[in-house]
Protein backbone atom coordinates (compact mmCIF):
# COMPACT_ATOMS: atom_id res chain seq x y z
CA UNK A 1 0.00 0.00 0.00
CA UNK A 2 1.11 3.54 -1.19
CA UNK A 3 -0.07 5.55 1.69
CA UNK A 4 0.52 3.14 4.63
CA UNK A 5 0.93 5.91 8.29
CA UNK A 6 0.12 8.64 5.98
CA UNK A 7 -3.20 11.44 6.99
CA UNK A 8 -5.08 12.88 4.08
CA UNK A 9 -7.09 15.52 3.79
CA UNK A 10 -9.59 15.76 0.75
CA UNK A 11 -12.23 18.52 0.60
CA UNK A 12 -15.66 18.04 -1.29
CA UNK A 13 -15.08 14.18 -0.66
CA UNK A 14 -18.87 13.75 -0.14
CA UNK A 15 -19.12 12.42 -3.80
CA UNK A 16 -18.02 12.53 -7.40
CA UNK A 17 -14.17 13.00 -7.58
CA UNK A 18 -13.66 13.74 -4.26
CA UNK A 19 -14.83 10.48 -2.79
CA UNK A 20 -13.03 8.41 -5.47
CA UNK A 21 -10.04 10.38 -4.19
CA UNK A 22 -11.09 9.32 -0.53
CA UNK A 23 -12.18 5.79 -0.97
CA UNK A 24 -8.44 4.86 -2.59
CA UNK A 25 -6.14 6.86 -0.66
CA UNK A 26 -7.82 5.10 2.43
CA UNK A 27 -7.47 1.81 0.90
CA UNK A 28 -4.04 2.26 0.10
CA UNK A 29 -3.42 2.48 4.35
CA UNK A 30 -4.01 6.29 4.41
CA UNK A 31 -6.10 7.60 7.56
CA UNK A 32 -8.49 10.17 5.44
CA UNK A 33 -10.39 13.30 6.63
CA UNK A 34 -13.71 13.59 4.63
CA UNK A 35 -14.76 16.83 4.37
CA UNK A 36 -17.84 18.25 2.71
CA UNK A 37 -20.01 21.30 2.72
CA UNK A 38 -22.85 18.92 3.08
CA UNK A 39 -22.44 17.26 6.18
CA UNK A 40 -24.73 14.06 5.35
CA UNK A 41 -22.37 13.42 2.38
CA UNK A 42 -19.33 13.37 4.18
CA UNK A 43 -20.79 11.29 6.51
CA UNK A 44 -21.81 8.60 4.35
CA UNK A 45 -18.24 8.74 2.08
CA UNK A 46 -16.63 8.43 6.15
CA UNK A 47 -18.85 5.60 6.54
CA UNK A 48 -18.29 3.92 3.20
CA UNK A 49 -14.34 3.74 4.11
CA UNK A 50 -15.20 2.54 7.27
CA UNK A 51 -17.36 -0.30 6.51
CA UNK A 52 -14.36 -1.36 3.72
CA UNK A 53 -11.60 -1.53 6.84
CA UNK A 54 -10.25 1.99 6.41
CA UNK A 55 -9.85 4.93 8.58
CA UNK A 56 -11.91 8.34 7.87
CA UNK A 57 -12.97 11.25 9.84
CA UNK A 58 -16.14 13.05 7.85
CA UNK A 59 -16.09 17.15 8.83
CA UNK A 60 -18.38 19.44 7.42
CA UNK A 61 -16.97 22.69 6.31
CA UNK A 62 -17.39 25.64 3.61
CA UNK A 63 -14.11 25.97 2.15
CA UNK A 64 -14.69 29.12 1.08
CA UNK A 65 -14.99 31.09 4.69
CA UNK A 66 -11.10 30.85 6.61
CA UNK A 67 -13.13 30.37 10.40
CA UNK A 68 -14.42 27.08 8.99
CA UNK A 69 -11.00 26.13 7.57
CA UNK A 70 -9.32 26.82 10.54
CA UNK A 71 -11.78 24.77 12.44
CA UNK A 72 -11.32 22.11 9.89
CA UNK A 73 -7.81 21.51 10.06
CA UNK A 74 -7.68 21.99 14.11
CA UNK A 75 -10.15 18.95 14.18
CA UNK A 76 -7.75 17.29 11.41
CA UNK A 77 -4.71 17.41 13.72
CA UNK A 78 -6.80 16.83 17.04
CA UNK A 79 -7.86 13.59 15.80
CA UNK A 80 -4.39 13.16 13.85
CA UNK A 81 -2.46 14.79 15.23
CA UNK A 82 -0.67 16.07 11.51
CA UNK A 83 -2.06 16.40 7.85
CA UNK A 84 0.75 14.77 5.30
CA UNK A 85 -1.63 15.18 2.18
CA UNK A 86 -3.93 17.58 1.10
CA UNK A 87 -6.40 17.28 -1.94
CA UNK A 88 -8.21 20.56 -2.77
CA UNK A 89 -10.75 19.38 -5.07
CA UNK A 90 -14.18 21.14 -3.60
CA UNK A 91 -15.77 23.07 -6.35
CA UNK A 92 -18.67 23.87 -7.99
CA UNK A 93 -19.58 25.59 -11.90
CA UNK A 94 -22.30 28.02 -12.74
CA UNK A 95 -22.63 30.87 -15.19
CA UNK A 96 -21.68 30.76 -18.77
CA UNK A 97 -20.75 34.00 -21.00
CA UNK A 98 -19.15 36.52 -19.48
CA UNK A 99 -22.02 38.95 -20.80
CA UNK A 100 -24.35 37.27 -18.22
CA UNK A 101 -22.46 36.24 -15.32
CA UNK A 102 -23.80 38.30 -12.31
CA UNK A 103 -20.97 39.33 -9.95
CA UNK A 104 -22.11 37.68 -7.05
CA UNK A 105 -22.40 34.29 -9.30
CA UNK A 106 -18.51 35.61 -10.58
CA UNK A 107 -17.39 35.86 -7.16
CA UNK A 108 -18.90 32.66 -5.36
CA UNK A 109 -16.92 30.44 -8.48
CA UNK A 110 -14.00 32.23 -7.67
CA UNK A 111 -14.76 31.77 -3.66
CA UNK A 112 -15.11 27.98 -3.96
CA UNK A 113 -12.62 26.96 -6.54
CA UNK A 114 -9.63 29.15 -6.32
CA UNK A 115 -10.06 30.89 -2.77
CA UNK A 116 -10.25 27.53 -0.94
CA UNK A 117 -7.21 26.26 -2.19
CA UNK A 118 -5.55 29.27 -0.91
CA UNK A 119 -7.12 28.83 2.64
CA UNK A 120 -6.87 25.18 3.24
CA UNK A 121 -3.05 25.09 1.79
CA UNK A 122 -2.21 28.21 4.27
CA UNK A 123 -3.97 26.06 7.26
CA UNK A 124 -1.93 22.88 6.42
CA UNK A 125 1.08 24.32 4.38
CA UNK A 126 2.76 25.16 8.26
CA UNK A 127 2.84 21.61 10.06
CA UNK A 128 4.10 20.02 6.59
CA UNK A 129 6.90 22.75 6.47
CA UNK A 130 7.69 21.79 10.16
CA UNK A 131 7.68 18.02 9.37
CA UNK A 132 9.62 18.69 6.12
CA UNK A 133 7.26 16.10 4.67
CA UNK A 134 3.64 17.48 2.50
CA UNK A 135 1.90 16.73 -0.47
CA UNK A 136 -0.63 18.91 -2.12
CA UNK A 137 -2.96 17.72 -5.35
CA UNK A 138 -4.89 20.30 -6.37
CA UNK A 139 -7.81 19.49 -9.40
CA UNK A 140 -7.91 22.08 -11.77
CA UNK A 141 -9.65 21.18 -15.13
CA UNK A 142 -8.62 21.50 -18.54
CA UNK A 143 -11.03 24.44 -18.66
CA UNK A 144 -7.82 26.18 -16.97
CA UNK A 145 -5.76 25.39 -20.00
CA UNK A 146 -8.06 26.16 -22.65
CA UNK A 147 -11.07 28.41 -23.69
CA UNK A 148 -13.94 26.25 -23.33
CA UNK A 149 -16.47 28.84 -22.11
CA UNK A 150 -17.96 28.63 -18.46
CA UNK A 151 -15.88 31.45 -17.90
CA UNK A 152 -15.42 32.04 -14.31
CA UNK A 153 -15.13 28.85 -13.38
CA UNK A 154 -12.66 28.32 -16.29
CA UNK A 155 -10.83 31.90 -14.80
CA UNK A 156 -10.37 29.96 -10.83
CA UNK A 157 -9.07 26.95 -12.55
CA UNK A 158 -6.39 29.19 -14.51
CA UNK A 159 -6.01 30.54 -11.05
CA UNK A 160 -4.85 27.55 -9.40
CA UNK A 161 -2.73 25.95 -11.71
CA UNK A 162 -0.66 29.36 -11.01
CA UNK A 163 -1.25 29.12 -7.54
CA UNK A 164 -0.31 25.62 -7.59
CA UNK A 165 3.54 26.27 -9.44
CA UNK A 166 3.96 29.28 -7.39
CA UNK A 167 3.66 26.84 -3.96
CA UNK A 168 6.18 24.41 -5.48
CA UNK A 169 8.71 26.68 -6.47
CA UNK A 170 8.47 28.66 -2.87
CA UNK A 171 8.02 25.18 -0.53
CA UNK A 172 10.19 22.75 -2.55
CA UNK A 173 13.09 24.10 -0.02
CA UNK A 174 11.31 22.52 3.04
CA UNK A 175 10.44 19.21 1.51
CA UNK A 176 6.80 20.04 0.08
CA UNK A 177 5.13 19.33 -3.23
CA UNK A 178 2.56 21.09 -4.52
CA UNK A 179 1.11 19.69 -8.13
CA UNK A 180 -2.26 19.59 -9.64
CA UNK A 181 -4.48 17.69 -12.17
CA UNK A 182 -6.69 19.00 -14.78
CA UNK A 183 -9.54 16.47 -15.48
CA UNK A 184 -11.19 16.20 -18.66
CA UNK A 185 -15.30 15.67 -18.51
CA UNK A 186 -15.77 13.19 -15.62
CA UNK A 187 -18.95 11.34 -15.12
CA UNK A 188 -19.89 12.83 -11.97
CA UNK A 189 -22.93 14.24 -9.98
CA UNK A 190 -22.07 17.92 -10.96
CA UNK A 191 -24.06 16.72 -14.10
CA UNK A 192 -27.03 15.88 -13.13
CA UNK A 193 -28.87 19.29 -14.33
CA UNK A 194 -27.40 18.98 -17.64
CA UNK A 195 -28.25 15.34 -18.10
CA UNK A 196 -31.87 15.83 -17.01
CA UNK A 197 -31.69 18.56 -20.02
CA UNK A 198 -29.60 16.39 -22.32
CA UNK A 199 -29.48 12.66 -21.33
CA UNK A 200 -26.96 12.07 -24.60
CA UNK A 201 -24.38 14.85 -23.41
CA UNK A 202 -22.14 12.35 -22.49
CA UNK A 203 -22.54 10.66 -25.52
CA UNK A 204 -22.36 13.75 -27.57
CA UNK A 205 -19.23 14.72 -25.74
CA UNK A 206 -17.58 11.59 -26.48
CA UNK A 207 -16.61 11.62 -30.27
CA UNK A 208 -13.95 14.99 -28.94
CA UNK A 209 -11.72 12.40 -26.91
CA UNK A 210 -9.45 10.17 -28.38
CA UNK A 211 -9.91 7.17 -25.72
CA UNK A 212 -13.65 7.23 -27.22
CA UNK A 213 -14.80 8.04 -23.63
CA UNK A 214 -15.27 10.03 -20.68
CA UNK A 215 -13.56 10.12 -17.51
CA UNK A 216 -14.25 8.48 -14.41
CA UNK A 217 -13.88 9.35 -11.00
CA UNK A 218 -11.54 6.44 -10.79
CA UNK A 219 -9.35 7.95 -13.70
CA UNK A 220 -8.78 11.33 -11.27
CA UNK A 221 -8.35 9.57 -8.10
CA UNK A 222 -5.24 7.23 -9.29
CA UNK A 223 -3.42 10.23 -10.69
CA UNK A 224 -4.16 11.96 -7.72
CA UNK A 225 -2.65 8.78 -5.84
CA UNK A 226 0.27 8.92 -7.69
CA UNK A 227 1.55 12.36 -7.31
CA UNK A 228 0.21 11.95 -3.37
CA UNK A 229 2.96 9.06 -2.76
CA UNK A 230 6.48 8.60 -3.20
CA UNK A 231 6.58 7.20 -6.16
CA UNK A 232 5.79 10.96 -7.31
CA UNK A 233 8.94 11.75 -4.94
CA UNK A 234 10.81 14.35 -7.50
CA UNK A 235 7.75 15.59 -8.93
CA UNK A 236 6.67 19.04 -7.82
CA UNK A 237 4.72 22.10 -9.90
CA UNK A 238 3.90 19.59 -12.25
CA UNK A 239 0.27 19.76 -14.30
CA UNK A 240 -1.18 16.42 -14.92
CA UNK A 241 -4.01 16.31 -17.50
CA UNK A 242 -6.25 13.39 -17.25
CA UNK A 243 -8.48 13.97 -20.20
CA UNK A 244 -8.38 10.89 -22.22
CA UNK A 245 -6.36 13.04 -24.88
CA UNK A 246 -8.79 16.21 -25.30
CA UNK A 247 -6.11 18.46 -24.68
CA UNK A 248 -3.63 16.66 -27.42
CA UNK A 249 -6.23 17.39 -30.00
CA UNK A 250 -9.47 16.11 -31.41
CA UNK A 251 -8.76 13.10 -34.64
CA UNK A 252 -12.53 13.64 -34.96
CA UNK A 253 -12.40 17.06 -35.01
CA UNK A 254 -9.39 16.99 -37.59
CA UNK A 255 -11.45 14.92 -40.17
CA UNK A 256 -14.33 17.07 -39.93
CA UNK A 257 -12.10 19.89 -40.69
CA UNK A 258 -10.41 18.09 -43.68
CA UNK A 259 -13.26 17.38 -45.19
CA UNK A 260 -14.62 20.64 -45.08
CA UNK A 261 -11.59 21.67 -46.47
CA UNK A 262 -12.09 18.93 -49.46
CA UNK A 263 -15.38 20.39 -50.50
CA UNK A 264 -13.61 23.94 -51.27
């Protein structure tokens, strides 16, 4: 096991990503911290790992406010006594087109995704400094590395893939990694809305990836292993996409494009 006498911390763990993340590190020996905005989900993800054999502690918190962060990581370290890993992977999407993006809608995407990576890494970035021993796994999205609309959500994941290199570069000295993943689309609960609109999105979205699928929780939470353990020892400010090839470029896409280019 890859995380044997290790203590994770992975936030929005109460499903999707975040509880694939959970679910493995805790099988691989880790003792996990499940925390949730949504109390009742962290609970049952804590209770999931527990019923397999593994240790979890579920703790509800908003990531977003730094009073329930503290609180969050002082209940960590009493139960703990240290954090050695943290995932930030709570977020959420809303609002598409910058021309109709309220600023309150603006500024709650950049609260959740990008703001809570800064709070929960400046809670927990100080007792892995003083251990000389940390790993951080941020999830970003390939909506950070491209323009593929949803705009402020798109603009925080930008934002921590910077914040992300600019944590290695400063905390590499004291024996802390910092890296971060950018999923392609992942099957996960975040779509019900659209799929109650558009039952074939996934479908629809499939013919763009190369692998001839989407992701899986499962596909996030093994790279997200990885760069957690040692085997990821010398790896630090690294950006890992996990995106079944989307970001390489679209064969599909390509032909369509060729053919067009035939009929001129």
């Amino acid at each position: 096991m890859r995380l044997v006498d290790t203590v994770a911390l992975v936030t929005g763990a109460g499903s999707g990503i975040g509880r694939a993340i959970a679910e493995l590190f805790a099988r691989e020996g880790a003792a996990v911290v499940v925390a949730d905005l949504r109390p009742e989900r962290a609970q049952e993800s804590a209770g999931r790992i527990q019923a397999a054999g593994g240790k979890a502690l579920a703790l509800a918190a908003d990531v977003s406010l730094r009073d329930q962060v503290d609180r969050m990581a002082a209940q960590a370290h009493a139960a703990y006594g240290r954090v050695d890993v943290l995932v930030n992977n709570a977020a959420l999407a809303t609002g598409d087109d910058i021309l109709h993006i309220e600023e309150e809608e603006w500024d709650l995407n950049l609260r959740v995704v990008l703001k809570s990576v800064y709070l929960c890494s400046k809670a927990l970035l100080p007792g892995m400094i003083e251990r000389r021993r940390g790993s951080i796994v941020n999830i970003a999205s390939v909506n950070g590395l491209s323009g593929l609309s949803e705009e402020a959500y798109s603009a925080a994941k930008a934002g921590v893939i910077n914040l992300t290199q600019n944590m290695a570069i400063k905390y590499g000295q004291h024996q802390v990694r910092a890296n971060v993943i950018c999923p392609g689309t992942v099957r996960t609960p975040i779509w019900g809305p659209i799929l109650e609109k558009d039952p074939q999105i996934f479908a629809k979205l499939t013919k763009w990836y190369p692998l001839g699928r989407v992701g899986e929780p499962e596909d996030i939470a093994r790279a997200a292993l990885f760069l957690a353990s040692e085997e990821a020892a010398w790896i630090t400010g690294t950006t890992l996409t996990v995106d079944g090839g989307l970001m390489a470029g679209s064969y599909g896409m390509s032909r369509e494009l060729m053919a067009k280019e035939n009929e001129l």
